[in-house]
N, C-alpha and C. Protein backbone atom coordinates (compact mmCIF):
# COMPACT_ATOMS: atom_id res chain seq x y z
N UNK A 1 -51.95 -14.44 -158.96
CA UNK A 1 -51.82 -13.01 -158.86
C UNK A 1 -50.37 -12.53 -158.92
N UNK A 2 -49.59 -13.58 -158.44
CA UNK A 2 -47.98 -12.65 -158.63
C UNK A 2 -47.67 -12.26 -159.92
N UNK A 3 -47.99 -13.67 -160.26
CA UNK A 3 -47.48 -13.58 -162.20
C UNK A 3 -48.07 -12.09 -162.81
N UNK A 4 -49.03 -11.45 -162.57
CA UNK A 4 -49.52 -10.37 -162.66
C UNK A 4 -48.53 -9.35 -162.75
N UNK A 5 -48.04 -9.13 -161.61
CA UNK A 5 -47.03 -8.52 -161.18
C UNK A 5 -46.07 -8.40 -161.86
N UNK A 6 -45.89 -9.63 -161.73
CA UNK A 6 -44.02 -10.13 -162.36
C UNK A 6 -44.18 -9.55 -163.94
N UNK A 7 -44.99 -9.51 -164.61
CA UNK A 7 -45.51 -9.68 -166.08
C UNK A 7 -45.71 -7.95 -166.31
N UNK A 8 -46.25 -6.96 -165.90
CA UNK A 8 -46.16 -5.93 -165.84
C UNK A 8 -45.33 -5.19 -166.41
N UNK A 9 -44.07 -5.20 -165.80
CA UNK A 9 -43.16 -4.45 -166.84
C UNK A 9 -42.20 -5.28 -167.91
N UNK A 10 -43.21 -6.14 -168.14
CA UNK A 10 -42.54 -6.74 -169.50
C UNK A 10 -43.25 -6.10 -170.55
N UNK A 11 -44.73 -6.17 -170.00
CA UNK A 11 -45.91 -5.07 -170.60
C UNK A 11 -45.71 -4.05 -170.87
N UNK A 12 -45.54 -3.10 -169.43
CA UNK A 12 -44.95 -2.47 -169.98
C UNK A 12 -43.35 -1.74 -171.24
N UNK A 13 -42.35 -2.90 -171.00
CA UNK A 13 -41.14 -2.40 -172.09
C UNK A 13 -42.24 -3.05 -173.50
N UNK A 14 -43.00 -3.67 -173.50
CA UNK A 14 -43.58 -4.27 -175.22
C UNK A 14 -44.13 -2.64 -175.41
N UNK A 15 -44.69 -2.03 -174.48
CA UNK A 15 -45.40 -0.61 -175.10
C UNK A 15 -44.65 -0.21 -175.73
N UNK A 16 -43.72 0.47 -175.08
CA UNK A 16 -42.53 1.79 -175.24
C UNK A 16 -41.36 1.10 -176.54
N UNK A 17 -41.90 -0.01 -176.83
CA UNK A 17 -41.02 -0.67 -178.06
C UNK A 17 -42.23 -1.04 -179.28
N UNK A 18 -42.60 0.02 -180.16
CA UNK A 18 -43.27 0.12 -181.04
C UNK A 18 -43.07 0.51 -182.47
N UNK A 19 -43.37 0.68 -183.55
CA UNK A 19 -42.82 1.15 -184.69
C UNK A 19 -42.90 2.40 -184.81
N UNK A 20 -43.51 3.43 -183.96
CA UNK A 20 -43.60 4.99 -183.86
C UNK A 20 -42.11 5.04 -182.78
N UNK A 21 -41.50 4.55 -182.58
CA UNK A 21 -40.35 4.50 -181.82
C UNK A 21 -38.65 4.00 -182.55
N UNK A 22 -39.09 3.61 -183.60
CA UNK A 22 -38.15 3.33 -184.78
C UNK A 22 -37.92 4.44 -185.53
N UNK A 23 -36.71 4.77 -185.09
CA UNK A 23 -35.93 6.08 -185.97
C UNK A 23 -36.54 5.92 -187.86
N UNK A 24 -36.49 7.27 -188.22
CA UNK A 24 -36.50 7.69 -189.38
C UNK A 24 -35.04 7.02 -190.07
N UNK A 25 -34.71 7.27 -191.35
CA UNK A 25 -33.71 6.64 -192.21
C UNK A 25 -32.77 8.20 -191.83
N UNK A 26 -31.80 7.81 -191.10
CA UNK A 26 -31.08 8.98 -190.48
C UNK A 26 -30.41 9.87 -191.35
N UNK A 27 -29.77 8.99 -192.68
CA UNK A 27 -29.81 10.30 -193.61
C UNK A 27 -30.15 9.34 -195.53
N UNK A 28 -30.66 10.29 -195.40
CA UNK A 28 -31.65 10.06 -196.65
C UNK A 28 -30.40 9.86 -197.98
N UNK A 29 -29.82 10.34 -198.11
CA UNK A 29 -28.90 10.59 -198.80
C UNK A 29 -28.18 9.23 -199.20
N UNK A 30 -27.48 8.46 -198.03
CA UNK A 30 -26.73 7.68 -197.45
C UNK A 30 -27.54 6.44 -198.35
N UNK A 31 -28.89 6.33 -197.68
CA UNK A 31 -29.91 5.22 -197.87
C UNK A 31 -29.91 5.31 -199.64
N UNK A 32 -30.38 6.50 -200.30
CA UNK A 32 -30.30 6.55 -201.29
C UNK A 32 -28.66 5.66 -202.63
N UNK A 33 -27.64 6.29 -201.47
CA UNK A 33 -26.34 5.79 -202.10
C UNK A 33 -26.45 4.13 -201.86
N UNK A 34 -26.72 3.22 -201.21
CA UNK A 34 -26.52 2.37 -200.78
C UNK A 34 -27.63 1.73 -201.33
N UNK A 35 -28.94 1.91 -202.07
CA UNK A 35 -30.08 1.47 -202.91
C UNK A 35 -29.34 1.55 -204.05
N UNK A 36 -28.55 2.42 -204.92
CA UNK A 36 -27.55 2.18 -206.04
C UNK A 36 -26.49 1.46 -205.85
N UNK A 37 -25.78 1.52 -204.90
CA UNK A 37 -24.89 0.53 -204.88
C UNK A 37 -25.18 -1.22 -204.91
N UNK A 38 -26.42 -1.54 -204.60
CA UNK A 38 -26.87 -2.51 -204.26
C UNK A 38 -27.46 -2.96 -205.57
N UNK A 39 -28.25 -1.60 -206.52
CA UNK A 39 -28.82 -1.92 -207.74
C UNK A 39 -27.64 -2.12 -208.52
N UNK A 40 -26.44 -1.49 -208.60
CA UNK A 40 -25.23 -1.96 -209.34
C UNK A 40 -24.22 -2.82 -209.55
N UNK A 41 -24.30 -3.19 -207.86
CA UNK A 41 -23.18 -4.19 -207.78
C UNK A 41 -23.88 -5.69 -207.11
N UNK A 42 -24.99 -5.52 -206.87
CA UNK A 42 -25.59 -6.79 -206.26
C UNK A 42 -26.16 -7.34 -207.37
N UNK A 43 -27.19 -6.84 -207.96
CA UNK A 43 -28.26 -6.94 -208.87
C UNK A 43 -27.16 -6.81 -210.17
N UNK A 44 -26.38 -6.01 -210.75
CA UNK A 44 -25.60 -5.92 -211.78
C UNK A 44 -26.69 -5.43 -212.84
N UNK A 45 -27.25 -4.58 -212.25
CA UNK A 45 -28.31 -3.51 -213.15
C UNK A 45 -28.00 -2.15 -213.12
N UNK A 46 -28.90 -1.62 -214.01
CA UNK A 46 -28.82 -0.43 -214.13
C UNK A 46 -29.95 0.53 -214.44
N UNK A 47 -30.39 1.68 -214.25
CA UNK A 47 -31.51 2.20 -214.55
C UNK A 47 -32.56 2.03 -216.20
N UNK A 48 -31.48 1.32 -217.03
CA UNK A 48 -32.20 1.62 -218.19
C UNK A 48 -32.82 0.14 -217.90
N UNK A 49 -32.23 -0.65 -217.56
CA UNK A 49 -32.51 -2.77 -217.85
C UNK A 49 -33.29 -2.74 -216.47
N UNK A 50 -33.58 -2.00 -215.51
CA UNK A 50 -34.02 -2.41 -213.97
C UNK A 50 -35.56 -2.65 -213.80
N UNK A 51 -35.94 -4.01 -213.22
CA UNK A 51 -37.48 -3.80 -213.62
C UNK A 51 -37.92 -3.34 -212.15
N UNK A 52 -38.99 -3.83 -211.85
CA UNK A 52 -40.01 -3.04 -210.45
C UNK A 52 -39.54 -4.21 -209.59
N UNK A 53 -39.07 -5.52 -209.95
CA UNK A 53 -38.65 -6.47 -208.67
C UNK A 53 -36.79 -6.11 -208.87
N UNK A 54 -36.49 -5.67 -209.68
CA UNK A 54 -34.99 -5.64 -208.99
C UNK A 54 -34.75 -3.90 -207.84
N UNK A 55 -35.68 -3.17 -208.51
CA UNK A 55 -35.81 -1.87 -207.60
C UNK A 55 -36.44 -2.28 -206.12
N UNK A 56 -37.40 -3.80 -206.01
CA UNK A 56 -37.68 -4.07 -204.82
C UNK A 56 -36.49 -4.68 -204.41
N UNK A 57 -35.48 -5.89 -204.54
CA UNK A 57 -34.90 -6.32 -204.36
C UNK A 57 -33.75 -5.19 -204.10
N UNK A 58 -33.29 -4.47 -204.47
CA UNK A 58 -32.53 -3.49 -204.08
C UNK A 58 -33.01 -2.55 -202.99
N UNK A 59 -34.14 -2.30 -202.59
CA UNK A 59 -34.43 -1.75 -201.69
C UNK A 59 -34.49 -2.66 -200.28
N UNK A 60 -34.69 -4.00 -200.84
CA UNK A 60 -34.86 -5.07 -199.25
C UNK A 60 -33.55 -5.33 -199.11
N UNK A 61 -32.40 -5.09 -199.75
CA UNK A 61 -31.11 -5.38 -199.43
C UNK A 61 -30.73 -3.78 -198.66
N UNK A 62 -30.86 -2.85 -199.35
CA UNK A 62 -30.40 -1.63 -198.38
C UNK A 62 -31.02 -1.59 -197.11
N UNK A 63 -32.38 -2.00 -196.70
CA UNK A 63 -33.35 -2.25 -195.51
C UNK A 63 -32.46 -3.05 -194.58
N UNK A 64 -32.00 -4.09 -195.32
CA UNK A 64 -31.33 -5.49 -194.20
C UNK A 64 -30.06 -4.64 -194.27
N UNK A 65 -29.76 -4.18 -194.70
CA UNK A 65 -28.26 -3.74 -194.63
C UNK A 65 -28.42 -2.53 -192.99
N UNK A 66 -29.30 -1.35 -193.26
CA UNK A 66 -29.50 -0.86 -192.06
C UNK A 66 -30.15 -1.21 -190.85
N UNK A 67 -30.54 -2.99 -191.28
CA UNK A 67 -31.57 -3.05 -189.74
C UNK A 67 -30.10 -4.44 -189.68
N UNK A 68 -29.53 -5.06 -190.10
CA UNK A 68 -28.42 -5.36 -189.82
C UNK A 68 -27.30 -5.01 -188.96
N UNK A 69 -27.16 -3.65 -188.90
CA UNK A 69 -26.05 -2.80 -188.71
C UNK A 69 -26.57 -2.30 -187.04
N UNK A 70 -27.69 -2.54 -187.26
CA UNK A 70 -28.56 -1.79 -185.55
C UNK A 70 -28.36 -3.24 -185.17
N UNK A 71 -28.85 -4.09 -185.85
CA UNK A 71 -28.65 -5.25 -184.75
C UNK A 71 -27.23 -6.06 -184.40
N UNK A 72 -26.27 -5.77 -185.45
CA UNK A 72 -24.81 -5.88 -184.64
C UNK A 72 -24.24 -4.90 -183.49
N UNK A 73 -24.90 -3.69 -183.63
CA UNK A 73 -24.68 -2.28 -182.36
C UNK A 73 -24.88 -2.82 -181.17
N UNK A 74 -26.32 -3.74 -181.33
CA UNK A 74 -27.02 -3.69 -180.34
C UNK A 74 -26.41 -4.93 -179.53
N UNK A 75 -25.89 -6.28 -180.33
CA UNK A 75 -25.25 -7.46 -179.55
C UNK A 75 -24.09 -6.70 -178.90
N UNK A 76 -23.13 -5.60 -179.30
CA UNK A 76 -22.50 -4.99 -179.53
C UNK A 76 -21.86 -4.67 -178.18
N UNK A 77 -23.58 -3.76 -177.53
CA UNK A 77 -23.68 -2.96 -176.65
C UNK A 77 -23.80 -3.89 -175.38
N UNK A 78 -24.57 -5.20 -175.91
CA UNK A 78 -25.17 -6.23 -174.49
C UNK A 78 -24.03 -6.77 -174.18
N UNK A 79 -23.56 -7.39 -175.37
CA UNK A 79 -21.74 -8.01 -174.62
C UNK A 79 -20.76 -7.44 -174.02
N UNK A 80 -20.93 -5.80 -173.99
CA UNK A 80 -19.93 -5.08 -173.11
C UNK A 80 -20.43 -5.19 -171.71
N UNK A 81 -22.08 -4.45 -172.02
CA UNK A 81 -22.57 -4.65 -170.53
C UNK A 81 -22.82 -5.63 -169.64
N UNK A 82 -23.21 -6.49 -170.78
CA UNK A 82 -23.33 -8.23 -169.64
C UNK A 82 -24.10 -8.41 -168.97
N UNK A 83 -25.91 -8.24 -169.09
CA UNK A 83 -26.66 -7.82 -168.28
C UNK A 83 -27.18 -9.06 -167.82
N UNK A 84 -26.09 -10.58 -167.28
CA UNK A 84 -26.87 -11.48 -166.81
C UNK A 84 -25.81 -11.76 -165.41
């Protein structure tokens, strides 16, 4: 029965950490610039030569690029605070 207990608000933080809790692409614009930059200078394409896997491949590089950037914030934030 403790473990019950103890386990609870782990339960609870798994709720309140969901994908309806994951920010929107904060500016659309930005995301957009950074899907061309990635189709131009990663890929070394361009709209006329680009097929449907380099437009995916350019889009999973701008993706890792912004879920990258949250997850260096976030080591970022724990190594200042030091929460052990």
């Amino acid at each position: 029965m403790p473990t019950v207990h103890m386990n609870k608000p782990k339960v609870e933080k798994r709720k309140q950490i969901s994908v309806k809790s994951i920010a929107d692409v904060e500016d659309v614009v930005a995301m957009k610039k950074t899907f061309n930059r990635h189709l131009h200078f990663t890929l070394v394409k361009d709209r006329n030569v680009a097929t449907i896997r380099d437009y995916y491949y350019a889009l999973a590089h701008s993706v890792r690029d912004s879920l990258v950037s949250r997850w260096i914030r976030t080591q970022q934030h724990q190594y200042a605070v030091n929460p052990k």
